[in-house]
PDB file of N, CA and C in Angstrom:
ATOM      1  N   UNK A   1       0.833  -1.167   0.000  1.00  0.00           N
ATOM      2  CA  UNK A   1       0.000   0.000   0.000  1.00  0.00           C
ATOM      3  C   UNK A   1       0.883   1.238   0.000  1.00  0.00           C
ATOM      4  N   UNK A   2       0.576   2.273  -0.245  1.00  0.00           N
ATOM      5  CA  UNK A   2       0.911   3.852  -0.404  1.00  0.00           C
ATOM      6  C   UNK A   2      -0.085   4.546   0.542  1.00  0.00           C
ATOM      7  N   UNK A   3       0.844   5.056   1.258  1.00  0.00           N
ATOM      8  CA  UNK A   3      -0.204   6.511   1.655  1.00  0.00           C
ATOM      9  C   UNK A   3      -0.133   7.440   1.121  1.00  0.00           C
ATOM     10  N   UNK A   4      -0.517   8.790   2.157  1.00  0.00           N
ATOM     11  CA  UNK A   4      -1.437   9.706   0.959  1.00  0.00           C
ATOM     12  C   UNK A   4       0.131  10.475   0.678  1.00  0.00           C
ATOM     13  N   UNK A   5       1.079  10.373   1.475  1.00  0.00           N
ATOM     14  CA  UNK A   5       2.738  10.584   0.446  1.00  0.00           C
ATOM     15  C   UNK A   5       3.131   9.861  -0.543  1.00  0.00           C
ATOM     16  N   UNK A   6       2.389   8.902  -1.024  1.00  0.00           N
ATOM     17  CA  UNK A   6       3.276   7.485  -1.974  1.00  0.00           C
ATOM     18  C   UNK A   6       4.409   7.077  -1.023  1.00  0.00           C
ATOM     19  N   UNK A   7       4.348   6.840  -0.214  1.00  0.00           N
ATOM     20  CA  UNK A   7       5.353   6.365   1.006  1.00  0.00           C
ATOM     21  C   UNK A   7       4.956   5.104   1.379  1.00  0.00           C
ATOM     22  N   UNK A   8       5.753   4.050   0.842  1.00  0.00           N
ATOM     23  CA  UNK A   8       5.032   2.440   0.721  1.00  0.00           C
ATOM     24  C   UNK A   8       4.926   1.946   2.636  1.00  0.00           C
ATOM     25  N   UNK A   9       3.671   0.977   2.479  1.00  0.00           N
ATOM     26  CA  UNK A   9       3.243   0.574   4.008  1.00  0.00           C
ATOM     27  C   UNK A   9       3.079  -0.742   3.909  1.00  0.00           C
ATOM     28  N   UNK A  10       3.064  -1.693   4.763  1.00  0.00           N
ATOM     29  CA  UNK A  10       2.445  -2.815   4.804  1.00  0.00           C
ATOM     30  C   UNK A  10       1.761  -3.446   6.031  1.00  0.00           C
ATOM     31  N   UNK A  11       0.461  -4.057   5.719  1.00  0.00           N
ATOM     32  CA  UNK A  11      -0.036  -4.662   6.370  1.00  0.00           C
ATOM     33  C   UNK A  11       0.826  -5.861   6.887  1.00  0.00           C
ATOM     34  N   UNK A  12       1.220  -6.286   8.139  1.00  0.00           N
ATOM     35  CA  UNK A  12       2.085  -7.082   8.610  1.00  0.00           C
ATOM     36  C   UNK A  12       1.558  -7.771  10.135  1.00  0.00           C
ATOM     37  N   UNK A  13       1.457  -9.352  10.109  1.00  0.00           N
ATOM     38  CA  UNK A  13       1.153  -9.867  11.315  1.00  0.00           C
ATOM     39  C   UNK A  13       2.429  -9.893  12.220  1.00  0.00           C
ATOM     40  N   UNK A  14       2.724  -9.388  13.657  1.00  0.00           N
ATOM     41  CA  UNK A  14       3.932  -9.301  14.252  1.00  0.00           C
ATOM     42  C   UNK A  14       3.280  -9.481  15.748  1.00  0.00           C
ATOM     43  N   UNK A  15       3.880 -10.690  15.944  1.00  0.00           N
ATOM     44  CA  UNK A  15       3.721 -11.246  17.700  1.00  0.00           C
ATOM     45  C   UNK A  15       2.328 -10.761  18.224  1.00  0.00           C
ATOM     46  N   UNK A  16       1.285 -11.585  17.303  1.00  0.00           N
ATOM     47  CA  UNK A  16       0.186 -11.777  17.477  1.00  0.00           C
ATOM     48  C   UNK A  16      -1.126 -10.142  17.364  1.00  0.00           C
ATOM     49  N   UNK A  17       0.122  -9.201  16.535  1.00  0.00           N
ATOM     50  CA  UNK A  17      -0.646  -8.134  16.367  1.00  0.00           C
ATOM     51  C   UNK A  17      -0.840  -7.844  15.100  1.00  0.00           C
ATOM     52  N   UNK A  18      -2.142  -7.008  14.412  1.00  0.00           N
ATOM     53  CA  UNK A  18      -1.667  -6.308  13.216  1.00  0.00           C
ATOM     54  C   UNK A  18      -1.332  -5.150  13.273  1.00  0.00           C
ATOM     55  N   UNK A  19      -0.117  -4.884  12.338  1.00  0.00           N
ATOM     56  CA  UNK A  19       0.381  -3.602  12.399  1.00  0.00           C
ATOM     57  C   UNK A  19       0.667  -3.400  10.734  1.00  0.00           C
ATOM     58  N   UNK A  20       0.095  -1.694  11.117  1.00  0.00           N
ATOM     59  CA  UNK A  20       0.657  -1.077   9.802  1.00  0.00           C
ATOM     60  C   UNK A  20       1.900  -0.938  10.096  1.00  0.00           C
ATOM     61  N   UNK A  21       3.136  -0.929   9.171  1.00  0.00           N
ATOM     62  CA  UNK A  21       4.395  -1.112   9.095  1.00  0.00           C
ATOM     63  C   UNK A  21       4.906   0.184   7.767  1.00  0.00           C
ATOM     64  N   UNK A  22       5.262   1.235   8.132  1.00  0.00           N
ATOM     65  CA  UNK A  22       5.792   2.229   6.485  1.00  0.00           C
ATOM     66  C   UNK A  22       7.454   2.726   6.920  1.00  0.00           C
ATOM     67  N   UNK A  23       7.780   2.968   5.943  1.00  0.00           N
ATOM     68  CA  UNK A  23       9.143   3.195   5.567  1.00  0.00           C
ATOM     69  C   UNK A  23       9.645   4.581   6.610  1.00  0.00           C
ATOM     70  N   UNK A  24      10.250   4.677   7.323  1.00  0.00           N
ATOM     71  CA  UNK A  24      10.708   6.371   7.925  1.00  0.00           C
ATOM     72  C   UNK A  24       9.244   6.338   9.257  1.00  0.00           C
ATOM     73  N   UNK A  25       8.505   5.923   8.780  1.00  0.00           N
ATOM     74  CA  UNK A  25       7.172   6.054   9.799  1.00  0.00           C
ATOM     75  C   UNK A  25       7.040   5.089  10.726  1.00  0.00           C
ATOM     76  N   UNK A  26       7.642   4.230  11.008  1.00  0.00           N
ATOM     77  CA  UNK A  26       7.706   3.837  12.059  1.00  0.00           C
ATOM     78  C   UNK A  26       6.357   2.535  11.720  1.00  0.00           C
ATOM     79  N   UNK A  27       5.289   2.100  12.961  1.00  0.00           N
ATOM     80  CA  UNK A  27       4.679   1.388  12.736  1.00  0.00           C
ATOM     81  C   UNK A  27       3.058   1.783  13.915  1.00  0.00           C
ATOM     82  N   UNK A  28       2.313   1.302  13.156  1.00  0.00           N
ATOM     83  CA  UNK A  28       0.714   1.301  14.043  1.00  0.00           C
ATOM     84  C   UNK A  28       0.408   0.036  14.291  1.00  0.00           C
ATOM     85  N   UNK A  29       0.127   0.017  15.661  1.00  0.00           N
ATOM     86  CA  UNK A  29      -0.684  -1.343  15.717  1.00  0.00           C
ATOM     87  C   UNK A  29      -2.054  -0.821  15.984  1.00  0.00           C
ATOM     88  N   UNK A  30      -2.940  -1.912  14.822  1.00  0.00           N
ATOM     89  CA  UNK A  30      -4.156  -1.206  14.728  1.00  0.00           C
ATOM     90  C   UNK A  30      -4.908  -2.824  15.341  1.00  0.00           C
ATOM     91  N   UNK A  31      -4.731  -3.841  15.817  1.00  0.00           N
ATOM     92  CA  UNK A  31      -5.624  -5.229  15.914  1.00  0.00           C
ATOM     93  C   UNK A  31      -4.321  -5.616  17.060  1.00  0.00           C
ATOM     94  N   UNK A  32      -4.650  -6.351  18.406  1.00  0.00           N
ATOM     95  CA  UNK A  32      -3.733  -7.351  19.005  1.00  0.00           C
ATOM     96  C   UNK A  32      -4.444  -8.448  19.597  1.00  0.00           C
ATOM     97  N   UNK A  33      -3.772  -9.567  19.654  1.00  0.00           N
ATOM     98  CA  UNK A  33      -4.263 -10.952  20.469  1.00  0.00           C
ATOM     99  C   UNK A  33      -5.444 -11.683  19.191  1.00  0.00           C
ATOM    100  N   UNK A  34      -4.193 -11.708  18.071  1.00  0.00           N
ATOM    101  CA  UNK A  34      -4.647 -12.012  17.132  1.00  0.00           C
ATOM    102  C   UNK A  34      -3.859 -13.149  16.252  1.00  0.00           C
ATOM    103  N   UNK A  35      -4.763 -14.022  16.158  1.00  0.00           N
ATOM    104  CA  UNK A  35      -4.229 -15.915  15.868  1.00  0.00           C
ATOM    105  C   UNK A  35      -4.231 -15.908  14.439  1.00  0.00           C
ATOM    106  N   UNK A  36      -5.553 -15.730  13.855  1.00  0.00           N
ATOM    107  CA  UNK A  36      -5.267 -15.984  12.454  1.00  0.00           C
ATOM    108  C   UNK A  36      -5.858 -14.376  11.787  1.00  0.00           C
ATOM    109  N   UNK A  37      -5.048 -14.385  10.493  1.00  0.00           N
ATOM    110  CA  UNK A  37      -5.746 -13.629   9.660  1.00  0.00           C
ATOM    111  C   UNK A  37      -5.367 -13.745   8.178  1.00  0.00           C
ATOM    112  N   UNK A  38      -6.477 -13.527   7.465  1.00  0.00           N
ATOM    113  CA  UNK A  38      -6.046 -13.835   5.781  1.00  0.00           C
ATOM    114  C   UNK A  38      -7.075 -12.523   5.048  1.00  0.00           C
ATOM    115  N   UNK A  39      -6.687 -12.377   3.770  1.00  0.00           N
ATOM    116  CA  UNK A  39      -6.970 -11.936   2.572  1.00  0.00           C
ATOM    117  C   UNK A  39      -7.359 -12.345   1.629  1.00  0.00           C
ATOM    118  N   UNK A  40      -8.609 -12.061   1.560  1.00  0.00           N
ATOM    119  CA  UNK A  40      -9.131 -12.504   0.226  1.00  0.00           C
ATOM    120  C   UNK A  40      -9.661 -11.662  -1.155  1.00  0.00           C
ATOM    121  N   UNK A  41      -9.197 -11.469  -2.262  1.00  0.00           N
ATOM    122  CA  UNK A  41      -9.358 -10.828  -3.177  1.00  0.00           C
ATOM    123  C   UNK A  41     -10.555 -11.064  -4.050  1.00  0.00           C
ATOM    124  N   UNK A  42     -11.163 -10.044  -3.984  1.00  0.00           N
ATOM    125  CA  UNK A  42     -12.379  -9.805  -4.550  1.00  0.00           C
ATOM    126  C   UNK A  42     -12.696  -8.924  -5.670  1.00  0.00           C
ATOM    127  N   UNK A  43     -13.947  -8.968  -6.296  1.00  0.00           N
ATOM    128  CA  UNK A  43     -13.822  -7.660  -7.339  1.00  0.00           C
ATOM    129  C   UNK A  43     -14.061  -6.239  -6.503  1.00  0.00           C
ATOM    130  N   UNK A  44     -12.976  -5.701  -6.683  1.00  0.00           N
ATOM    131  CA  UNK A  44     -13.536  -4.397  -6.526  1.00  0.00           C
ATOM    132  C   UNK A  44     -12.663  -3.857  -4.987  1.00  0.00           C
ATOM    133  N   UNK A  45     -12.599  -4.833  -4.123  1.00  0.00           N
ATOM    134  CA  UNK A  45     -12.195  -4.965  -2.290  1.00  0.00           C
ATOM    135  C   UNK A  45     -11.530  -5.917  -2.366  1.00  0.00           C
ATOM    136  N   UNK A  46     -10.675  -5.912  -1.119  1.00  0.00           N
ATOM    137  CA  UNK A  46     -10.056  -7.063  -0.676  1.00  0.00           C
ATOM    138  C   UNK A  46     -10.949  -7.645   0.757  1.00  0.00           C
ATOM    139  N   UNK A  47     -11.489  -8.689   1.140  1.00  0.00           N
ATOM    140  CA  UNK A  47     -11.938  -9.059   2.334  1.00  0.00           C
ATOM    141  C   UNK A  47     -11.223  -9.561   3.541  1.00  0.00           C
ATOM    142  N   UNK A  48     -11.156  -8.938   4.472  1.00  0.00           N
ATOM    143  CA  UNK A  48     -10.046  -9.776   5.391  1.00  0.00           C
ATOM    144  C   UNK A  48     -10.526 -10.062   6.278  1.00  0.00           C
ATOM    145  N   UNK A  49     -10.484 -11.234   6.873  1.00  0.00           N
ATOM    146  CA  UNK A  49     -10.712 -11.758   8.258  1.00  0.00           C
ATOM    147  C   UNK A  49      -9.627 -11.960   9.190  1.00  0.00           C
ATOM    148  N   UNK A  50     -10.192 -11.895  10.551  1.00  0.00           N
ATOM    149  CA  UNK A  50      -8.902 -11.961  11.548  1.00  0.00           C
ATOM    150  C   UNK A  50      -9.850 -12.957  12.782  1.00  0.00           C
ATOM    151  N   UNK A  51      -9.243 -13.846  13.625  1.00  0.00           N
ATOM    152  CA  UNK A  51      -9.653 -14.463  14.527  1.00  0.00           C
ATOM    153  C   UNK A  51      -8.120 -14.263  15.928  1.00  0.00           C
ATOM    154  N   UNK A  52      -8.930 -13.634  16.764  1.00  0.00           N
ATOM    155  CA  UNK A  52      -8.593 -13.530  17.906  1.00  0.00           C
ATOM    156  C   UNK A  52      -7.871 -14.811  18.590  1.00  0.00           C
ATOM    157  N   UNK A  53      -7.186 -14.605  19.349  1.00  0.00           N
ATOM    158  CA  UNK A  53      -6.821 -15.902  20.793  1.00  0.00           C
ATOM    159  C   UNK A  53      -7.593 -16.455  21.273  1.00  0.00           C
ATOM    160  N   UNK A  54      -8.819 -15.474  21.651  1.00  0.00           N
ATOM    161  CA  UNK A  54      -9.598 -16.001  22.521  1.00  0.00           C
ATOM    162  C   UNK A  54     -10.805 -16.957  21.582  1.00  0.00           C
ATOM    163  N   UNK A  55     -10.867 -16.761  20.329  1.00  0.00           N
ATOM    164  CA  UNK A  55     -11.886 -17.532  18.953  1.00  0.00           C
ATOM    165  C   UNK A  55     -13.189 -16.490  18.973  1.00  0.00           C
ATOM    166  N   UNK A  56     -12.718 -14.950  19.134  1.00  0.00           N
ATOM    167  CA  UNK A  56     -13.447 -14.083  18.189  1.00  0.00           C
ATOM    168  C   UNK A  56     -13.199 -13.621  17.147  1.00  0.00           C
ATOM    169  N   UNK A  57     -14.225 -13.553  16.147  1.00  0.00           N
ATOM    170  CA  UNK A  57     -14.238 -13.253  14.605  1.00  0.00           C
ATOM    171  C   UNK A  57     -14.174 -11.289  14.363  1.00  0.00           C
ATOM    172  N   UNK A  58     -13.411 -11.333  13.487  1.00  0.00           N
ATOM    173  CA  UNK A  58     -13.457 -10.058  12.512  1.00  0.00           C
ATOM    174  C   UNK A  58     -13.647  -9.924  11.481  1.00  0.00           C
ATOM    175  N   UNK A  59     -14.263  -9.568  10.368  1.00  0.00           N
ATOM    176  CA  UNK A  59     -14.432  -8.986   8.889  1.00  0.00           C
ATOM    177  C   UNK A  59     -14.946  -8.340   8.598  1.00  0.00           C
ATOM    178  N   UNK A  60     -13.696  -7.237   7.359  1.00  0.00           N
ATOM    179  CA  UNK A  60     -14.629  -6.240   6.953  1.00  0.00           C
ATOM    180  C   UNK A  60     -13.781  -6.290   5.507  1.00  0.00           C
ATOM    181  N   UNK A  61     -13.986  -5.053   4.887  1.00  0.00           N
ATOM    182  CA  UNK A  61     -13.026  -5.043   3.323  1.00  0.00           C
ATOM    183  C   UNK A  61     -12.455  -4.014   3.164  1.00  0.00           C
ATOM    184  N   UNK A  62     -11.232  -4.179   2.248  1.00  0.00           N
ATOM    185  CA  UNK A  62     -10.156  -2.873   2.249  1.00  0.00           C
ATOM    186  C   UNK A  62     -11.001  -2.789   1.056  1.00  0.00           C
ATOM    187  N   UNK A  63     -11.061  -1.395   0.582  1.00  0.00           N
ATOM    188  CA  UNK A  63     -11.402  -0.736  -0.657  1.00  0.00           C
ATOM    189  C   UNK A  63      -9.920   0.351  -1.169  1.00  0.00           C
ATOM    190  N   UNK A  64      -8.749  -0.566  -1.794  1.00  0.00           N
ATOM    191  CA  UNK A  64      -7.591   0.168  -2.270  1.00  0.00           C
ATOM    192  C   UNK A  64      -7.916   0.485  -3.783  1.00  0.00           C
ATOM    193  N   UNK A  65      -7.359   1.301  -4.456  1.00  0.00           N
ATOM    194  CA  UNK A  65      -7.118   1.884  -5.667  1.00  0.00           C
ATOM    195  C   UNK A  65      -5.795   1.141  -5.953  1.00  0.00           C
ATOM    196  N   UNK A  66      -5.868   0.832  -7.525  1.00  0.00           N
ATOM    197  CA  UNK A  66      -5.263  -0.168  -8.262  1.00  0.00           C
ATOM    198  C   UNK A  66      -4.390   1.003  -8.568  1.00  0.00           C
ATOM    199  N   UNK A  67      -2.742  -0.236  -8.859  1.00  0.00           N
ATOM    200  CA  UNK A  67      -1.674   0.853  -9.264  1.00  0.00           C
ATOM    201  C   UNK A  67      -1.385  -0.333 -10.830  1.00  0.00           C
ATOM    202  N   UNK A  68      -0.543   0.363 -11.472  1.00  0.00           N
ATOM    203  CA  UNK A  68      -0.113  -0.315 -12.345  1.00  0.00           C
ATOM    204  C   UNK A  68       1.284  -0.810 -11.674  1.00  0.00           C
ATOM    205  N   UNK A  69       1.371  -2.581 -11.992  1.00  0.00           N
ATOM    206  CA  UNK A  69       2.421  -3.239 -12.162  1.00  0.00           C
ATOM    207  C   UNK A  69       2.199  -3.603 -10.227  1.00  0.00           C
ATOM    208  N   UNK A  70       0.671  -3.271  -9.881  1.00  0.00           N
ATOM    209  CA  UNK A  70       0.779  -4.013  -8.324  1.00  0.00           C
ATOM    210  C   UNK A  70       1.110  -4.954  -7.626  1.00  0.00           C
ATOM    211  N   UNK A  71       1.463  -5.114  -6.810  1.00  0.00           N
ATOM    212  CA  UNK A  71       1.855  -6.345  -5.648  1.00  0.00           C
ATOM    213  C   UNK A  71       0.489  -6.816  -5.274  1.00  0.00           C
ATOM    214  N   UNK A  72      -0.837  -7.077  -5.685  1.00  0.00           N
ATOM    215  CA  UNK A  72      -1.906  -7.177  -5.478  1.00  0.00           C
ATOM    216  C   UNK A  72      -2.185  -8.276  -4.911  1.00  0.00           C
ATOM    217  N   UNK A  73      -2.625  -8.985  -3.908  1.00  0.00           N
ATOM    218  CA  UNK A  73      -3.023 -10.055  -3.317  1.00  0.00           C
ATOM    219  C   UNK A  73      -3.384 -10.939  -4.435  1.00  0.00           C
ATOM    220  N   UNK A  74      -3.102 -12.027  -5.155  1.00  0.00           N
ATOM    221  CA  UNK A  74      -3.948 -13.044  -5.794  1.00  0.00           C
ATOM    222  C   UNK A  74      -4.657 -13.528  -5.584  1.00  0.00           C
ATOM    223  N   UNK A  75      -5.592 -14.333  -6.198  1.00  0.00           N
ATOM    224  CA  UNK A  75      -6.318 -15.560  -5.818  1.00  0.00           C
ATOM    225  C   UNK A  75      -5.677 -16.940  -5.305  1.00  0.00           C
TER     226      UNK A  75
END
């Protein structure tokens, strides 16, 4: 991903947290006490789910703008 600098970020699972991760910026943890999570590519969104430690559920969908020559999640 890019933020709103074109300053590349990544979504990254790290010792059971999610964290945004960008270059010079340091990192956000935005999700913790978190077991599984995946990506699924869709038209239009990406869908992601996350399951907790404890076996609570999360999902919702990223809505990113397409770049040319992307690193885009596959099928």
């Amino acid at each position: 991903m890019l933020n709103q600098d074109q300053v590349p970020a990544q979504l990254v699972l790290k010792k059971d947290r999610l964290v945004l991760a960008g270059e010079g910026a340091g990192q956000v943890i935005l999700l913790s006490k978190i077991k599984k999570l995946s990506f699924q590519q869709e038209k239009g969104y990406i869908a992601v789910s996350a399951e907790s430690n404890s076996g609570e559920g999360l999902s919702g969908e990223l809505f990113l703008p397409r770049r040319e020559n992307s690193d885009a999640i596959k099928k």
